[in-house]
Protein backbone atom coordinates (compact mmCIF):
# COMPACT_ATOMS: atom_id res chain seq x y z
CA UNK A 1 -39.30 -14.83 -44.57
CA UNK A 2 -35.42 -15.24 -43.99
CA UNK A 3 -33.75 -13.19 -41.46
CA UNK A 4 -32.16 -10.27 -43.10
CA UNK A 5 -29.35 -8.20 -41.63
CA UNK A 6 -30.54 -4.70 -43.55
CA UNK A 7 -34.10 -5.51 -41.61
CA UNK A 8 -32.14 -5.64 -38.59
CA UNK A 9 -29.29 -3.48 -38.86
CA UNK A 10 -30.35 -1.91 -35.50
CA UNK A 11 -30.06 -4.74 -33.97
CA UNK A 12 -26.63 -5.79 -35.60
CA UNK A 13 -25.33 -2.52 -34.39
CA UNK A 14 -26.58 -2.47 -30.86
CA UNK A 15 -25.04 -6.32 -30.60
CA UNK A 16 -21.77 -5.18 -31.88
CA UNK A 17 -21.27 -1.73 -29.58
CA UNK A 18 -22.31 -3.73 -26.73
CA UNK A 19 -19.57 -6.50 -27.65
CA UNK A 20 -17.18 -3.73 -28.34
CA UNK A 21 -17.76 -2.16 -25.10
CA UNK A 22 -17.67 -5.89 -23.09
CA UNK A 23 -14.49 -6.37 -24.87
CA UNK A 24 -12.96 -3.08 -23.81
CA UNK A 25 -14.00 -3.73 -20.86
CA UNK A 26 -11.95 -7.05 -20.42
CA UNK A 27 -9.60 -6.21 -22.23
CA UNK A 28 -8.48 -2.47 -20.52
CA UNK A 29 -10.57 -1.95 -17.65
CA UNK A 30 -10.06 -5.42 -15.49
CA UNK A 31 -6.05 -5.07 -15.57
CA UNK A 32 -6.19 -1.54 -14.71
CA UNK A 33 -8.90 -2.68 -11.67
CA UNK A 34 -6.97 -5.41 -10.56
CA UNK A 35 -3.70 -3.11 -10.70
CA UNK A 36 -5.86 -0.55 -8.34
CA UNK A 37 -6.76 -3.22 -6.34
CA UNK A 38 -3.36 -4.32 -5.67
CA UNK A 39 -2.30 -1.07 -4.83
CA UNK A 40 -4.60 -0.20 -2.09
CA UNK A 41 -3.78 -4.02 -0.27
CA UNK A 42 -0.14 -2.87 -0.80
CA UNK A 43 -0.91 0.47 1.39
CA UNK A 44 -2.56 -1.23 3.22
CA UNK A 45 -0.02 -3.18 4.72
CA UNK A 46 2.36 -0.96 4.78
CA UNK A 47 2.31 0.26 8.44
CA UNK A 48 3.68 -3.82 8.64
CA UNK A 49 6.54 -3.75 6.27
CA UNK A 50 7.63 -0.30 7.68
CA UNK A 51 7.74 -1.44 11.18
CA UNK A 52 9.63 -4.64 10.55
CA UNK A 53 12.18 -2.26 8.67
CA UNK A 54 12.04 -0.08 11.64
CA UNK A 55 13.25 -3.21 13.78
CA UNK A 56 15.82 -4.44 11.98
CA UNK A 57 17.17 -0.83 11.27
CA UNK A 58 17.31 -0.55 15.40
CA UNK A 59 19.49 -3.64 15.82
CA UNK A 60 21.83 -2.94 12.62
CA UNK A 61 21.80 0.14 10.48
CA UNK A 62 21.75 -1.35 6.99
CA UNK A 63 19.09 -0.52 4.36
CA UNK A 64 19.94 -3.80 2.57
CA UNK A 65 19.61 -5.81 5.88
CA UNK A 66 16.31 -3.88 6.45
CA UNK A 67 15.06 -4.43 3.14
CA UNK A 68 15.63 -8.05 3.14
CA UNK A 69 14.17 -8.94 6.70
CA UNK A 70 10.92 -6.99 5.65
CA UNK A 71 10.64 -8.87 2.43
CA UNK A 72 11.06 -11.91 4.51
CA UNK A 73 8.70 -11.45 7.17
CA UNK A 74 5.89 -9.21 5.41
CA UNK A 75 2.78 -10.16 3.61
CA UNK A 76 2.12 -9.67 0.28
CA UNK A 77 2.49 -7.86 -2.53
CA UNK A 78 4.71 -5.68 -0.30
CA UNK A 79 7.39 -8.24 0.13
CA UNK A 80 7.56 -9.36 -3.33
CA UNK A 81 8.02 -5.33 -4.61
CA UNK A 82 11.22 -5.58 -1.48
CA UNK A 83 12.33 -8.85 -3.20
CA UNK A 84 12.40 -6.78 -6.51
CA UNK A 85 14.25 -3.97 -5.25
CA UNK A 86 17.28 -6.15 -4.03
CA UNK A 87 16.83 -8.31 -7.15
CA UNK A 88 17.34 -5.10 -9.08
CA UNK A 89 20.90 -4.76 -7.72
CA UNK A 90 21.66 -8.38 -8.76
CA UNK A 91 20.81 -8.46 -12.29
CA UNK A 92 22.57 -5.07 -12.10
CA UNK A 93 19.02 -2.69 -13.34
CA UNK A 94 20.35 -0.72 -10.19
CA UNK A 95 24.20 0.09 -9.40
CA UNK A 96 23.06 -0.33 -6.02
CA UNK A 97 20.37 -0.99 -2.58
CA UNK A 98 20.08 2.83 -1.93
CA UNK A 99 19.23 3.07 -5.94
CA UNK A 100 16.82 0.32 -5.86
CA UNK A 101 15.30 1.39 -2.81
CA UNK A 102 14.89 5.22 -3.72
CA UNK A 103 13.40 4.20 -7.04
CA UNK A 104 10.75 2.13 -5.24
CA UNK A 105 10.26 4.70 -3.05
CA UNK A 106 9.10 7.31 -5.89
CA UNK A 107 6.94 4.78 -7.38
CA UNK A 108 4.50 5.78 -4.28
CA UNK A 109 3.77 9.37 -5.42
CA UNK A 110 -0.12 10.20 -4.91
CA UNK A 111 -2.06 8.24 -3.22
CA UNK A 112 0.63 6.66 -1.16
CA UNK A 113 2.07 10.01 -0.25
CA UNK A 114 2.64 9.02 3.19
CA UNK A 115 4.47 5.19 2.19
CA UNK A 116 6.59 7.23 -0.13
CA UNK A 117 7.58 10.00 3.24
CA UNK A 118 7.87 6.52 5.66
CA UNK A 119 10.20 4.97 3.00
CA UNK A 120 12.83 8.11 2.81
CA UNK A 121 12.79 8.57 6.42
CA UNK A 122 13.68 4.72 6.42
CA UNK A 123 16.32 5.26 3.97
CA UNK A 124 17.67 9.03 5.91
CA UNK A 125 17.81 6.87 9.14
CA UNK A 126 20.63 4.91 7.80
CA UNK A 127 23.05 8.11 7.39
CA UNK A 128 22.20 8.84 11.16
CA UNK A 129 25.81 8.79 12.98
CA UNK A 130 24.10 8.62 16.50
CA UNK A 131 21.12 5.79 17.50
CA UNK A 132 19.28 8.65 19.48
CA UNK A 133 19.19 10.34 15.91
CA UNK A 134 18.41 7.20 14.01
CA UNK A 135 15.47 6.32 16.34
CA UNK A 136 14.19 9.61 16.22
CA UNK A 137 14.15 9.39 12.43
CA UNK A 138 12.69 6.00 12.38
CA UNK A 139 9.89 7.08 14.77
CA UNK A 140 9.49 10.13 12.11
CA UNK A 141 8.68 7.07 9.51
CA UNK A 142 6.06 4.99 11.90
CA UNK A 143 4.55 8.27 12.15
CA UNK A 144 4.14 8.42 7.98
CA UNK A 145 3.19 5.22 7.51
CA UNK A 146 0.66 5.45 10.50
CA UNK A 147 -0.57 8.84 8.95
CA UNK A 148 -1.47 7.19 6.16
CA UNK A 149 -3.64 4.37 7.76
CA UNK A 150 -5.76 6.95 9.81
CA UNK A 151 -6.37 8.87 6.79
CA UNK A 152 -7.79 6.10 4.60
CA UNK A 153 -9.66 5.23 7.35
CA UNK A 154 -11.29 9.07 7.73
CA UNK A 155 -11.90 8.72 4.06
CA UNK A 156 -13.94 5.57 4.60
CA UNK A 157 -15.50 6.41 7.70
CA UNK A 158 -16.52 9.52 5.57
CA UNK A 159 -18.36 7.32 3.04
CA UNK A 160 -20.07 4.97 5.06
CA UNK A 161 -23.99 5.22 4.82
CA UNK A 162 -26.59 3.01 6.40
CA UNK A 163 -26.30 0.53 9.16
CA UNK A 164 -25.17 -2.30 7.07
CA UNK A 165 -21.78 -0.34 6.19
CA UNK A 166 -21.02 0.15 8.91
CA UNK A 167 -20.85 -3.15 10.52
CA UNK A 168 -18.72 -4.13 7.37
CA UNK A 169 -16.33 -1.70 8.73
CA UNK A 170 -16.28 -2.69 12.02
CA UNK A 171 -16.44 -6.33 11.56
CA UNK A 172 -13.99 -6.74 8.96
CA UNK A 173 -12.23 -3.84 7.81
CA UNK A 174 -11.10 -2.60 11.07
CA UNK A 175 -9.68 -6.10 12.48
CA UNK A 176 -7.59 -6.19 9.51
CA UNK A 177 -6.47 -2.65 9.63
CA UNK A 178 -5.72 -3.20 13.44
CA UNK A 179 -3.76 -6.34 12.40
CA UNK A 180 -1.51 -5.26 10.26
CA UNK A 181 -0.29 -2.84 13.49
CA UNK A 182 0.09 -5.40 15.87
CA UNK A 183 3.94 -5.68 15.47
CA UNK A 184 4.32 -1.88 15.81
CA UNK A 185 2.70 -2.44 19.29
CA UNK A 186 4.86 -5.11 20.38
CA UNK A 187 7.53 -2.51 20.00
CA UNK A 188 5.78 0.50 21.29
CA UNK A 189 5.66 2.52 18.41
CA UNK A 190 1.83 2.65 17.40
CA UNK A 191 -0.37 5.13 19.63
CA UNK A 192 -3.35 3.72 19.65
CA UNK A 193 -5.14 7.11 20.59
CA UNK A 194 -4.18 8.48 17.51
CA UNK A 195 -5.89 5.78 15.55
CA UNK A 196 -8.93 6.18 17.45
CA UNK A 197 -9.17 9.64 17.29
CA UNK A 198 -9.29 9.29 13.18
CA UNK A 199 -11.90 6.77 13.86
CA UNK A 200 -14.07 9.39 15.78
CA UNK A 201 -13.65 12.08 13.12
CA UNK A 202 -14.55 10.13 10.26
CA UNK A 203 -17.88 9.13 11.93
């Protein structure tokens, strides 16, 4: 007897949902994973792109200046989004930095709560008319930025089950946490107890 698709229709249909579903899958669910997954690296190193801003905005207070040294000494994807932002004012999409910057600034509602708090402080330091005011600021924005590490730390500390979690965490994730802060302690901005103390809570 010849294979007959009536005889197997169950099996037809089965075939096809499952290739439906694979499809979707690919098609909708891997961009929208990948775009996730971008945005979590990007938070995380933001404590690194704030603090260079931070130490440029101490020697000179210009956003643009800022803006550009950060994009030139930070990792990605954080520099590339501070390459768009003065790119923005070239191609004229923005009329100017403090446009561009704002508007990358509100693109960190939610989850990145405390980038989006770092990034305005960054940008409110700039209309300081006194250094004691704009370093007070700027410490206001290590503070965010730092706020947000600790916290999705506690959240994964939280979550951790079973031995072999845990040495994940402490054998990779923290060393790359703790290195994206090692320019914040060359400038004595990061306290260290804080970060600890989020560490102890979350276990």
């Amino acid at each position: 007897m010849g294979w007959s698709v009536l005889d197997n229709l169950p099996i037809v249909i089965s075939c096809g949902t499952l290739g439906a579903l694979g499809f979707y899958i690919v098609l909708v669910q891997y961009p929208l994973s990948m775009a996730k997954r971008l945005r979590l690296r990007s938070l995380g190193k933001s404590p690194e792109i704030i603090c260079y801003m931070v130490m440029s905005l101490n020697l000179v207070p210009s956003l643009e200046r800022a803006v550009q040294f950060a994009a030139e000494n930070g990792e990605e994807p954080l520099s590339s989004a501070l390459r768009k932002v003065i790119w923005s004012v070239e191609t004229r999409q923005s009329l100017s930095v403090d446009d561009s910057f704002m508007d990358f600034a509100a693109e960190w509602s939610g989850d990145g709560e405390e980038l989006k708090m770092a990034l305005y402080s960054i940008r409110g330091a700039v209309s300081e008319k006194t250094r004691e005011g704009r370093e007070r600021v700027l410490e206001k924005a290590t503070e965010s930025a730092l706020a947000g590490t600790r916290r999705r730390i506690e959240e994964f500390a939280a979550g951790l089950s079973g031995p072999s979690t845990i040495l994940f965490a402490l054998g990779i994730l923290l060393p790359l946490v703790v290195g994206s802060m090692l320019p914040m302690m060359a400038i004595g901005t990061l306290d260290v107890s804080n970060l600890e103390s989020g560490l102890s809570m979350g276990g």
